[in-house]
Protein backbone atom coordinates (compact mmCIF):
# COMPACT_ATOMS: atom_id res chain seq x y z
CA UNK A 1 18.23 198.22 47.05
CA UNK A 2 19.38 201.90 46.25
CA UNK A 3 23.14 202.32 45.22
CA UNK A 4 24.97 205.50 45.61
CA UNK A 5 28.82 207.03 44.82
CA UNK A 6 30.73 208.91 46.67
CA UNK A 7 33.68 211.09 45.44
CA UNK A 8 36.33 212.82 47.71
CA UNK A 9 40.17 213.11 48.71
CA UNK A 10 41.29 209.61 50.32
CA UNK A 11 42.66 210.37 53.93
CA UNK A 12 43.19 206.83 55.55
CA UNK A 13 43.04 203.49 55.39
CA UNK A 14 42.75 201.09 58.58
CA UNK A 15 44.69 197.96 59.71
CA UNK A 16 42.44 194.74 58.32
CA UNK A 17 40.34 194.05 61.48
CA UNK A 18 39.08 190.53 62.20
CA UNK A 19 35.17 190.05 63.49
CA UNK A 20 34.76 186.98 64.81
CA UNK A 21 31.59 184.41 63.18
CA UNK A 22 28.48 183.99 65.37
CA UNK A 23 28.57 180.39 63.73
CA UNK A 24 31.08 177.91 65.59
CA UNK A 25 34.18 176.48 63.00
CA UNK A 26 32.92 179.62 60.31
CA UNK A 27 35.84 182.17 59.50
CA UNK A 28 36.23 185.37 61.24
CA UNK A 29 35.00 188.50 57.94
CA UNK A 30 37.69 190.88 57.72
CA UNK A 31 37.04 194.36 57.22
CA UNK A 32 38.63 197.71 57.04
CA UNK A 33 37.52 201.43 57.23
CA UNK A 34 38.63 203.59 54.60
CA UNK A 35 38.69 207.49 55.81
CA UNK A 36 38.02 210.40 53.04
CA UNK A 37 37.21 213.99 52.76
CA UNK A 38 33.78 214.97 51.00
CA UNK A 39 33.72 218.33 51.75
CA UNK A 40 32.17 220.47 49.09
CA UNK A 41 33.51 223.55 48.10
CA UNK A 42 32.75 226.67 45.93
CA UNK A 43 33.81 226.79 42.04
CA UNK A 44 34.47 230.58 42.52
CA UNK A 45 36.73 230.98 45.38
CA UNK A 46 37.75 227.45 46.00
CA UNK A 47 36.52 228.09 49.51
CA UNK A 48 34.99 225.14 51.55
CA UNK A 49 30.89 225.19 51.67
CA UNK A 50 28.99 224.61 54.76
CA UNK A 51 30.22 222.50 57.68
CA UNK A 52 33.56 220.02 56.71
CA UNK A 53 32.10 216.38 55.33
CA UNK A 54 34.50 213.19 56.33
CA UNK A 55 33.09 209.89 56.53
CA UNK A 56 34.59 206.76 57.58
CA UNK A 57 33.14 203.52 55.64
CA UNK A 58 33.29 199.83 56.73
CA UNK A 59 33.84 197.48 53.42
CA UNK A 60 34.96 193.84 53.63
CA UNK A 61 35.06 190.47 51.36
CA UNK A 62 38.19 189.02 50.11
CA UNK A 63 38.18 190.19 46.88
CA UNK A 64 37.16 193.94 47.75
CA UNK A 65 40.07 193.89 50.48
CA UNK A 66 42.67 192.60 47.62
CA UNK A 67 41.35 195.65 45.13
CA UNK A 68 41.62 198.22 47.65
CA UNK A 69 45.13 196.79 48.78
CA UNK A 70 46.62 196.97 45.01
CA UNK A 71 45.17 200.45 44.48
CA UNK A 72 48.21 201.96 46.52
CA UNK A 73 45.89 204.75 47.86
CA UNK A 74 48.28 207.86 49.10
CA UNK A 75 46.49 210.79 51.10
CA UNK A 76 44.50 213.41 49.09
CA UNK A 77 43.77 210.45 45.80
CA UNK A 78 40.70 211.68 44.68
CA UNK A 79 38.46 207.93 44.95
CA UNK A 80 34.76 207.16 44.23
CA UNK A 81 33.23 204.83 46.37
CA UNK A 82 29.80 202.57 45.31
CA UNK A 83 28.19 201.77 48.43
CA UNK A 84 24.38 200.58 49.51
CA UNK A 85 22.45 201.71 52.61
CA UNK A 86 21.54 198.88 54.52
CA UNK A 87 18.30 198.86 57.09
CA UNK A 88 18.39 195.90 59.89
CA UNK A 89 15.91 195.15 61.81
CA UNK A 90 16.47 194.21 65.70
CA UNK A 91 15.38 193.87 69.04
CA UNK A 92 16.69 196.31 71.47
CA UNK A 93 17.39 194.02 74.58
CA UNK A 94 17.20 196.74 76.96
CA UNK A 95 14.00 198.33 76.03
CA UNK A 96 12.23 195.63 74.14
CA UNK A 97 11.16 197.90 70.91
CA UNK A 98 11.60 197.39 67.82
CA UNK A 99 14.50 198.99 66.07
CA UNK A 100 16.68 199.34 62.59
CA UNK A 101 20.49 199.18 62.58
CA UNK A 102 21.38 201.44 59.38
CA UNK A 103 24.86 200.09 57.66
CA UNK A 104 26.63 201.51 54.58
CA UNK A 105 27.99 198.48 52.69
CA UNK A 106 30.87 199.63 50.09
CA UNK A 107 31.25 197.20 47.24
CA UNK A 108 33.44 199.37 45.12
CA UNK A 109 36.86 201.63 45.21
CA UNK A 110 38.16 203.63 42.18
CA UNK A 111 41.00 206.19 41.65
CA UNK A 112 39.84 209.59 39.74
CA UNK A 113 42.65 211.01 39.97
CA UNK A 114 46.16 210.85 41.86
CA UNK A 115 47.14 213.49 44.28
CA UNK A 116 47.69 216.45 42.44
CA UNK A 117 46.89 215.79 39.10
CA UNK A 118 43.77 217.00 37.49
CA UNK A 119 40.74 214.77 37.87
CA UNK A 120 40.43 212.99 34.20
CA UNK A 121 37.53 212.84 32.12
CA UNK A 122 36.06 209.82 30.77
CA UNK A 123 35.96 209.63 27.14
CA UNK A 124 31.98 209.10 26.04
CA UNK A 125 30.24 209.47 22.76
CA UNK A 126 29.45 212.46 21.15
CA UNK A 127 26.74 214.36 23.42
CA UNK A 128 23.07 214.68 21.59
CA UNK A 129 21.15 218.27 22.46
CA UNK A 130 19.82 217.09 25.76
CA UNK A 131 22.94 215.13 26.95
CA UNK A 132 25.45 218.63 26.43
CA UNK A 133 23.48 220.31 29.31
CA UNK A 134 24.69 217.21 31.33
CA UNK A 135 28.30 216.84 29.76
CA UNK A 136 28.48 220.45 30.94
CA UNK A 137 27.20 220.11 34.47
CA UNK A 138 29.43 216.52 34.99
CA UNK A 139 32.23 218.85 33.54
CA UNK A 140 31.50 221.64 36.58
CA UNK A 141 31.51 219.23 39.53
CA UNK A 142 35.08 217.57 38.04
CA UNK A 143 36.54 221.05 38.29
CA UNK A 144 34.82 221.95 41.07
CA UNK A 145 36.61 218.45 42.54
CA UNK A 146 39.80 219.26 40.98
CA UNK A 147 39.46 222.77 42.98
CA UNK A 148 39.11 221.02 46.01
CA UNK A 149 41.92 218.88 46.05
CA UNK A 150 44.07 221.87 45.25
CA UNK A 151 42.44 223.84 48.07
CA UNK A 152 43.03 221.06 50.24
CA UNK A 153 46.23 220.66 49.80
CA UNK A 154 47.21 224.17 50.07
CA UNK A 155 45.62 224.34 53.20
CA UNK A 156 47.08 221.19 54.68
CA UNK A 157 50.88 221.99 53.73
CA UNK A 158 51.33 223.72 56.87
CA UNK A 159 49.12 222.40 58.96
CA UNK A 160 49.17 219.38 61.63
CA UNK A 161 48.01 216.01 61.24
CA UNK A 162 45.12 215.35 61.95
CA UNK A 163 43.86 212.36 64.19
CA UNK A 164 41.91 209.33 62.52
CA UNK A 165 39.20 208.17 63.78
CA UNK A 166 40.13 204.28 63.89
């Protein structure tokens, strides 16, 4: 199963929302949607690239629910989220074919950095030859990151809310 990350500026957070079991006498799973902004922008002008990029990602499990709860997320925390894409297969009813329900299953929520500080970098041993090209391009996308939180929030000071999508 392939795992990816996500980094971007935390927006929302929903109520905990109860889906009842298929099984008779199981527990309802709780889940909630978390809401962030993955828009990319340019290291130059600090100028949003290409179309705007927010998602809105189901996660669930007691002990995920718990973590995300005693992070204290606050709009524009700049979070990385692990997720997996999930294929299942199913029947369409209507039609009869064949067909795959795509899911993206979060299992993990971390704080980069806190709204409006700069986006911290992780200590690591010292870089051989190969590994400074990398330092250096993992050092690029933080401040390009950093540059977009700061854009963001200079554009949203004087703007209206904007609706959620839960």
């Amino acid at each position: 199963m392939a795992e990816f990350k996500l980094m971007g500026r935390f927006i929302a957070l929903s109520d905990v929302k109860e889906i009842p079991s298929s099984e008779a006498g199981k527990a309802p799973m709780k889940k909630r949607e978390l809401y962030m902004d993955c828009t990319r922008v340019d290291y130059y002008t600090r100028q949003p690239i290409g179309q705007e990029n927010k998602v809105l990602l189901d996660f669930g499990g007691d002990k995920l629910l718990e973590k995300v709860a005693a992070l204290g997320l606050k709009k524009d925390d700049v979070i990385a989220v692990e997720f997996n894409v999930v294929g299942t297969p199913y029947k369409d009813k209507t039609t009869g074919k064949s067909r795959v329900f795509t899911s993206i299953r979060c299992y993990d929520v971390e704080v980069v950095a806190r709204a409006g500080q700069a986006v911290a970098q992780r200590a690591q041993p010292a870089p051989q030859p190969q590994a400074q090209v990398q330092q250096a391009q993992a050092q690029q996308q933080a401040q390009v990151q950093q540059s977009s939180v700061q854009n963001q929030n200079q554009v949203n000071d004087g703007s209206k809310e904007e609706p959620l999508p839960f």
